[in-house]
PDB file of N, CA and C in Angstrom:
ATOM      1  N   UNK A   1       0.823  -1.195   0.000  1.00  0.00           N
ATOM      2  CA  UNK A   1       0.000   0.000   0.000  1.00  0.00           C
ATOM      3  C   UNK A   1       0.865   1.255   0.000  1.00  0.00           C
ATOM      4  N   UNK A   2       2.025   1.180   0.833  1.00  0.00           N
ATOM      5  CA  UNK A   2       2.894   2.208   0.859  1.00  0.00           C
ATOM      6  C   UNK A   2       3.352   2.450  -0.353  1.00  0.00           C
ATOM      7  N   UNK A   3       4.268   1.758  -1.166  1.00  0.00           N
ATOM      8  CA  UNK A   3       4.394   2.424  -2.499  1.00  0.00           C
ATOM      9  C   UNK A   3       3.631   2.130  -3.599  1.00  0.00           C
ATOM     10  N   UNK A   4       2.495   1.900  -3.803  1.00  0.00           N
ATOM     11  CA  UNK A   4       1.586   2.612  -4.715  1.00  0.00           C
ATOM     12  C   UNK A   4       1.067   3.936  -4.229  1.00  0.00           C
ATOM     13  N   UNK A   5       1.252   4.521  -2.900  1.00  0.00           N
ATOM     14  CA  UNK A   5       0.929   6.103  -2.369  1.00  0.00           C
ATOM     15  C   UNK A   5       1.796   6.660  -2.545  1.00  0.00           C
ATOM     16  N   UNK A   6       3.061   5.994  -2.530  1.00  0.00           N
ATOM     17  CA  UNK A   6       4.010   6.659  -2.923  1.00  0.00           C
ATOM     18  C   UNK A   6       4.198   6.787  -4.113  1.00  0.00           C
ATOM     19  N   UNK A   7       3.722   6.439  -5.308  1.00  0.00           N
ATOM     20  CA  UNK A   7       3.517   6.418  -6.537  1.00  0.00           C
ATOM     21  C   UNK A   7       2.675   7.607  -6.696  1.00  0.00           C
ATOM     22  N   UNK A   8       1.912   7.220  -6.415  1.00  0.00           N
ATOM     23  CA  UNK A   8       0.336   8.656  -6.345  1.00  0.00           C
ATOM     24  C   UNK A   8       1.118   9.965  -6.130  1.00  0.00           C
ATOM     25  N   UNK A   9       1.809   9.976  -4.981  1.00  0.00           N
ATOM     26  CA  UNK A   9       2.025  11.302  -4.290  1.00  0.00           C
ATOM     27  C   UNK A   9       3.560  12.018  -5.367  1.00  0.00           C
ATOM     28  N   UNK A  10       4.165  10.974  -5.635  1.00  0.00           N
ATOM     29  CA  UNK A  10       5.106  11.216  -6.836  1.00  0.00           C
ATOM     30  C   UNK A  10       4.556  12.008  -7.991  1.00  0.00           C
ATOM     31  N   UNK A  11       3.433  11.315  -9.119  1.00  0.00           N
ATOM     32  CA  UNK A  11       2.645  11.777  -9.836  1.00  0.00           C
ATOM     33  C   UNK A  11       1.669  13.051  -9.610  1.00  0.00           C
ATOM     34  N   UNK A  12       1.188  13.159  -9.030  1.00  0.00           N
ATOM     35  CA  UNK A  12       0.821  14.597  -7.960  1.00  0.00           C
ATOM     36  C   UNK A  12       1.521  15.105  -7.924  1.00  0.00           C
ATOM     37  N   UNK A  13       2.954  15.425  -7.300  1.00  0.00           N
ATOM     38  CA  UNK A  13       3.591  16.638  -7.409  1.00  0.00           C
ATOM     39  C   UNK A  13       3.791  16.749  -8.681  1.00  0.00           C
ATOM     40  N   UNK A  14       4.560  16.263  -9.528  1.00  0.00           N
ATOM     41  CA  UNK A  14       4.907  16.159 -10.821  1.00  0.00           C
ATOM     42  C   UNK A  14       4.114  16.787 -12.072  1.00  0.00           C
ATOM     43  N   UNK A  15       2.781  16.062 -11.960  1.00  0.00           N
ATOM     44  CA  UNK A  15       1.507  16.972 -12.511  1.00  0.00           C
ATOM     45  C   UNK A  15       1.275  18.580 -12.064  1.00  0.00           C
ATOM     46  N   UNK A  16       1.535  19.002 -10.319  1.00  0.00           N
ATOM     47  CA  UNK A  16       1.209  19.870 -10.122  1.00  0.00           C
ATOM     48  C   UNK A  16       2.548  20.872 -10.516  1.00  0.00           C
ATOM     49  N   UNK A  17       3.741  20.794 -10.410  1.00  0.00           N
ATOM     50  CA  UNK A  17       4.933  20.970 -11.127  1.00  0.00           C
ATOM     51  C   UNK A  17       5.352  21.574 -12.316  1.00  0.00           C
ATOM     52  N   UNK A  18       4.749  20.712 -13.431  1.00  0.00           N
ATOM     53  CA  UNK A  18       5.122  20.925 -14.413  1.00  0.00           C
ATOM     54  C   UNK A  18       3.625  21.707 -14.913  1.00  0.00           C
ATOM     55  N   UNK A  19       2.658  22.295 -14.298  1.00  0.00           N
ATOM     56  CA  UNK A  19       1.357  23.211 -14.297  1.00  0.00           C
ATOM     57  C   UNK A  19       1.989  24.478 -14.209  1.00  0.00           C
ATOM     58  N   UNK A  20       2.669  24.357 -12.805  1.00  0.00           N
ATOM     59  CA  UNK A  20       3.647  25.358 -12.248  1.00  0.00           C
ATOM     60  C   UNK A  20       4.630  26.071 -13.554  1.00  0.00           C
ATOM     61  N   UNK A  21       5.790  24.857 -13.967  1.00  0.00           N
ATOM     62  CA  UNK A  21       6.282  25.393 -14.917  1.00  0.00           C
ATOM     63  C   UNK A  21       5.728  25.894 -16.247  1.00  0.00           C
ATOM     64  N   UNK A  22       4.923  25.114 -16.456  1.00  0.00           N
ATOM     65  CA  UNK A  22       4.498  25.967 -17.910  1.00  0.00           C
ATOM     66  C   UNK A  22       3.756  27.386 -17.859  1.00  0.00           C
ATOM     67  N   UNK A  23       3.111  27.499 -16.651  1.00  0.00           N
ATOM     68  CA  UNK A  23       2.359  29.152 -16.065  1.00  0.00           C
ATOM     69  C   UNK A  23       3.165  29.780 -16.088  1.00  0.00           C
ATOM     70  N   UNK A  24       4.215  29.545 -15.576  1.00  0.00           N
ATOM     71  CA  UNK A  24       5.597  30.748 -15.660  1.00  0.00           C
ATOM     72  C   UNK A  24       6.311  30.757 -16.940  1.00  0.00           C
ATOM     73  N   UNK A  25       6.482  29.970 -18.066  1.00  0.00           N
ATOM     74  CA  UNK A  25       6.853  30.167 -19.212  1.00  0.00           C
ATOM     75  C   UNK A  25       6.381  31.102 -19.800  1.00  0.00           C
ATOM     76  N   UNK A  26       4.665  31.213 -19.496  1.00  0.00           N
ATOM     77  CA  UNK A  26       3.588  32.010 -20.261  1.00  0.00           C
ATOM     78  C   UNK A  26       3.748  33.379 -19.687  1.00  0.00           C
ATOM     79  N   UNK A  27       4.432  33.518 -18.432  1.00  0.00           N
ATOM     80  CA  UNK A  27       4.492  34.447 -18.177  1.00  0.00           C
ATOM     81  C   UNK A  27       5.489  35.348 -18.223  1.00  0.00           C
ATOM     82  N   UNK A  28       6.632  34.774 -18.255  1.00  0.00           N
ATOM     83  CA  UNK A  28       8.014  35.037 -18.758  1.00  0.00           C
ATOM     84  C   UNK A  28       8.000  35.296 -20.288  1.00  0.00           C
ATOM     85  N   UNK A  29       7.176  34.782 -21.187  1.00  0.00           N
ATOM     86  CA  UNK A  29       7.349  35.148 -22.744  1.00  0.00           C
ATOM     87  C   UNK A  29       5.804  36.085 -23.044  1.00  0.00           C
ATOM     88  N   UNK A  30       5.323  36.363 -22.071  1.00  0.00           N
ATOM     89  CA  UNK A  30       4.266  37.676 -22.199  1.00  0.00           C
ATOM     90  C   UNK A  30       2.940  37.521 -22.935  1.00  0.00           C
ATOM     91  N   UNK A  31       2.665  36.080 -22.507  1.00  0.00           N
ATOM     92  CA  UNK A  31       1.142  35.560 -23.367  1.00  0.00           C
ATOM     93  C   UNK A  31       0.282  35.857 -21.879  1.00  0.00           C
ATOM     94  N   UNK A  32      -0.332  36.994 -21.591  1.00  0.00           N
ATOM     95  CA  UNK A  32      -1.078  37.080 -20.241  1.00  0.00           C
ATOM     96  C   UNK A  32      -2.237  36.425 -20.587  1.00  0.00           C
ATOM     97  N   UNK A  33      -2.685  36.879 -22.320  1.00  0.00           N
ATOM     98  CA  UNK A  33      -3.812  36.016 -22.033  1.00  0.00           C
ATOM     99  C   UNK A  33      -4.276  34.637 -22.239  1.00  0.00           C
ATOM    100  N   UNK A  34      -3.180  34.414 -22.763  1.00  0.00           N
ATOM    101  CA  UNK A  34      -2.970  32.562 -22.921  1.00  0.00           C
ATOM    102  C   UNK A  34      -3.583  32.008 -21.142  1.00  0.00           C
ATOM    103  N   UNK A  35      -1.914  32.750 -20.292  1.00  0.00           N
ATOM    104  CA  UNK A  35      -2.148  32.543 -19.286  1.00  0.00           C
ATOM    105  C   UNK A  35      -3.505  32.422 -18.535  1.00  0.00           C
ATOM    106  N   UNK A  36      -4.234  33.745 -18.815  1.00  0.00           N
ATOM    107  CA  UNK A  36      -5.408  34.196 -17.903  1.00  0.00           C
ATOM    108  C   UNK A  36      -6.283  32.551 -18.498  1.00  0.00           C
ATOM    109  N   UNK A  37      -6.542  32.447 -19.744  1.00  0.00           N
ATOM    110  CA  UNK A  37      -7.103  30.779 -20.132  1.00  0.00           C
ATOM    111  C   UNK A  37      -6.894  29.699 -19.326  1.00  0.00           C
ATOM    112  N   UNK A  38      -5.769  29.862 -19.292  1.00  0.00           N
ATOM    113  CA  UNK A  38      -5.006  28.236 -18.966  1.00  0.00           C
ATOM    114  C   UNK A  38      -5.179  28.386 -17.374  1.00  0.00           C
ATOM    115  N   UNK A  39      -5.235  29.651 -16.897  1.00  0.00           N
ATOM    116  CA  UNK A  39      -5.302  29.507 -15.345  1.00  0.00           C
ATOM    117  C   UNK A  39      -7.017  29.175 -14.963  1.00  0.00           C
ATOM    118  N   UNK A  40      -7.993  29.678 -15.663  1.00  0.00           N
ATOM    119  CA  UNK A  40      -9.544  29.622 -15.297  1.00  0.00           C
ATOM    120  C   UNK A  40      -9.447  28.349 -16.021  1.00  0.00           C
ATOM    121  N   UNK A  41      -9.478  27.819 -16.523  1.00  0.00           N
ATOM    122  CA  UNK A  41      -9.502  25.980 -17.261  1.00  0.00           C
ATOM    123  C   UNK A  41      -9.287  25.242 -16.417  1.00  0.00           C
ATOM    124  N   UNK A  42      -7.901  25.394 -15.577  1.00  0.00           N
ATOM    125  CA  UNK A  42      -7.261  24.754 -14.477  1.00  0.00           C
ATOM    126  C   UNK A  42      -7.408  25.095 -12.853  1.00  0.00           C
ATOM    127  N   UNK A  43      -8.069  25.658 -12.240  1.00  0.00           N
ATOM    128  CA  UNK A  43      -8.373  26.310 -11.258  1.00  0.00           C
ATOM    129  C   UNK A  43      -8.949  25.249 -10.616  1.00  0.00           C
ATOM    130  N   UNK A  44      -9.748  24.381 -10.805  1.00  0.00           N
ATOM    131  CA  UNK A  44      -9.949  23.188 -10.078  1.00  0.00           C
ATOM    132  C   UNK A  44      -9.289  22.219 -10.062  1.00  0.00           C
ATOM    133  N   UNK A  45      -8.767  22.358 -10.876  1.00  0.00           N
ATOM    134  CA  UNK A  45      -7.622  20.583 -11.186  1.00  0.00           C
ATOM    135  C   UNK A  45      -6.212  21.034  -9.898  1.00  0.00           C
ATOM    136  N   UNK A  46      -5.999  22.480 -10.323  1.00  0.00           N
ATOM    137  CA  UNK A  46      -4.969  22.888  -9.477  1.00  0.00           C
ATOM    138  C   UNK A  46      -5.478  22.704  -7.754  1.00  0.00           C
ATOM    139  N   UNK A  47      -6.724  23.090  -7.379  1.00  0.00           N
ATOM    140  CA  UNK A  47      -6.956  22.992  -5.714  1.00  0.00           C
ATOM    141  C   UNK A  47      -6.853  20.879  -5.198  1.00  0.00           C
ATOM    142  N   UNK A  48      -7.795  20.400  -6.348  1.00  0.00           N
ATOM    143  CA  UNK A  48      -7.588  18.875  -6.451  1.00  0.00           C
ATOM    144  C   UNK A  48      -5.888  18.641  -5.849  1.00  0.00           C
ATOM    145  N   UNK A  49      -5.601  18.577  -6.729  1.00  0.00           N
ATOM    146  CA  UNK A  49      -4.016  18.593  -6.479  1.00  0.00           C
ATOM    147  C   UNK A  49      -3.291  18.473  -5.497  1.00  0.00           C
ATOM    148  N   UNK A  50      -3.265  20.183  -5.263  1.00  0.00           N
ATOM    149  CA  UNK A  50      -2.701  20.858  -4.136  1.00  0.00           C
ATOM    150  C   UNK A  50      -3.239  19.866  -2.646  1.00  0.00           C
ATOM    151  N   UNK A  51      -4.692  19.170  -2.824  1.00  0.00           N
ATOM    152  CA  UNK A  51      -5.409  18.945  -2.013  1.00  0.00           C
ATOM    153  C   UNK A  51      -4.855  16.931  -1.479  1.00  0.00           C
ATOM    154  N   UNK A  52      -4.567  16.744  -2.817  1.00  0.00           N
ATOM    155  CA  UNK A  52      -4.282  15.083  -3.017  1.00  0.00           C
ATOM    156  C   UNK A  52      -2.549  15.394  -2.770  1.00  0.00           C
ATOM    157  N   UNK A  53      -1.650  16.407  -2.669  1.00  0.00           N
ATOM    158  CA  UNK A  53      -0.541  16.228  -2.515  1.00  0.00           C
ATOM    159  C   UNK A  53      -0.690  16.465  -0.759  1.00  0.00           C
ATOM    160  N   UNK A  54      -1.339  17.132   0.271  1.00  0.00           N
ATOM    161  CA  UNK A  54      -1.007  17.076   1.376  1.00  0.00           C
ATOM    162  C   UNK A  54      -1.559  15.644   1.669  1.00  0.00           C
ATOM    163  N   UNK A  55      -2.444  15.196   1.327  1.00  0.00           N
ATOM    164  CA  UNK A  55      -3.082  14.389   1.842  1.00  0.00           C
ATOM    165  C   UNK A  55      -2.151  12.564   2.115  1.00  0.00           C
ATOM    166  N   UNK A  56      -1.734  12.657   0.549  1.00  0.00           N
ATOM    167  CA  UNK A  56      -1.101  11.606   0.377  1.00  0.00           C
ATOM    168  C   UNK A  56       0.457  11.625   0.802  1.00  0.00           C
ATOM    169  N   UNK A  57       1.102  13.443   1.268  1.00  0.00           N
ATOM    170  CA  UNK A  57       2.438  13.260   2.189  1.00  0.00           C
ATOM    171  C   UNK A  57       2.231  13.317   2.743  1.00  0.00           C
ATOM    172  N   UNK A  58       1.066  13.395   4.007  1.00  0.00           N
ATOM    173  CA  UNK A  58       0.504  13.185   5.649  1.00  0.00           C
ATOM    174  C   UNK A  58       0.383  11.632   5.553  1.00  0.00           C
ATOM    175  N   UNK A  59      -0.107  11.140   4.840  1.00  0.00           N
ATOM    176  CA  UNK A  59      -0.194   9.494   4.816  1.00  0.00           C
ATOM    177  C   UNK A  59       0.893   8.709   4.733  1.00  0.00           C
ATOM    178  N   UNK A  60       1.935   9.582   4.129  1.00  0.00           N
ATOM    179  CA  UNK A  60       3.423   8.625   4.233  1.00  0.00           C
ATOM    180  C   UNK A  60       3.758   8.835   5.419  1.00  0.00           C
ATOM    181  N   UNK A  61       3.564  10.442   5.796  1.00  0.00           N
ATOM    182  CA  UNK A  61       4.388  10.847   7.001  1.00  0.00           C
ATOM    183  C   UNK A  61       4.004  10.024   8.034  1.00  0.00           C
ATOM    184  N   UNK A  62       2.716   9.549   8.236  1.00  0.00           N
ATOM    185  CA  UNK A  62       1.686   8.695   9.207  1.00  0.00           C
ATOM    186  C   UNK A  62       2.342   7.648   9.306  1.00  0.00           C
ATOM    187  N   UNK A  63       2.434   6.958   7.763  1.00  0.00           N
ATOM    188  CA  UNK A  63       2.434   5.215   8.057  1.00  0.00           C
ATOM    189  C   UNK A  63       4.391   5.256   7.960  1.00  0.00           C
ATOM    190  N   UNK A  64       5.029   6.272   8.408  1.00  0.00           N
ATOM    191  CA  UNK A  64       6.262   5.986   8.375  1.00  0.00           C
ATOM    192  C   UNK A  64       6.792   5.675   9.715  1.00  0.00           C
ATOM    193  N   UNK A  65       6.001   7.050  10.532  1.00  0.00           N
ATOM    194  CA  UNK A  65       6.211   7.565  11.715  1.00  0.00           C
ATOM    195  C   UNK A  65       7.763   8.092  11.932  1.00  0.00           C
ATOM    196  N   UNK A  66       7.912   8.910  11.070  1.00  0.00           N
ATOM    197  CA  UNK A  66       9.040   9.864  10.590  1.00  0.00           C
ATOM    198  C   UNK A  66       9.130  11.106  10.765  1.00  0.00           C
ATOM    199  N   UNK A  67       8.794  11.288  12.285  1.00  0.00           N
ATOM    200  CA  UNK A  67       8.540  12.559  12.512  1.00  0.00           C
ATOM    201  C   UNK A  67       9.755  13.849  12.797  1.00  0.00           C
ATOM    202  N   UNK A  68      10.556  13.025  13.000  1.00  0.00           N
ATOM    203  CA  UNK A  68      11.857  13.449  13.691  1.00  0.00           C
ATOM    204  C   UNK A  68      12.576  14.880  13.176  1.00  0.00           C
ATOM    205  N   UNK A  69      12.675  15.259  12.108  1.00  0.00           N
ATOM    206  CA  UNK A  69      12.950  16.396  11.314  1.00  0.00           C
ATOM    207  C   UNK A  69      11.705  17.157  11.354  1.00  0.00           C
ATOM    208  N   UNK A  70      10.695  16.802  11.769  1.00  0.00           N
ATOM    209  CA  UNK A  70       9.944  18.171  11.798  1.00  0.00           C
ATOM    210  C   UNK A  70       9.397  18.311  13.348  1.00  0.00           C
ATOM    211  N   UNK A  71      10.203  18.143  14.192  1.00  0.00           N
ATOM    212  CA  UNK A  71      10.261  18.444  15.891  1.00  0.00           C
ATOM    213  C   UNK A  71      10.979  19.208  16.079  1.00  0.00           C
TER     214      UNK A  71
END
């Protein structure tokens, strides 16, 4: 169970990542309104995300009991 979550939570950042990078490409080469598109298209997929990446690194952090660096 642990690493297929750890699979998940891999893919999740990665997806949310490379969202990340391409928003800032668009914004760095001055397509605002590409951007302004691509950000209202994605505005839910992005909270999903954001939402499935704490969830699934609280669940490693849980079933590791690896708390030690963040005491």
């Amino acid at each position: 169970m642990s690493t297929g979550m750890l699979h998940l939570h891999i893919t999740v950042v990665m997806i949310f990542m490379f969202s990340m990078i391409f928003k800032n490409i668009l914004m760095l080469i001055g397509m605002n309104d590409t951007l302004a598109k691509f950000r209202a298209k994605t505005k839910i997929m992005e909270m999903v995300l954001g939402s499935l990446m704490l969830l699934t690194g609280g669940y490693l952090l849980y079933i590791t009991q690896n708390l030690a660096p963040y005491m």
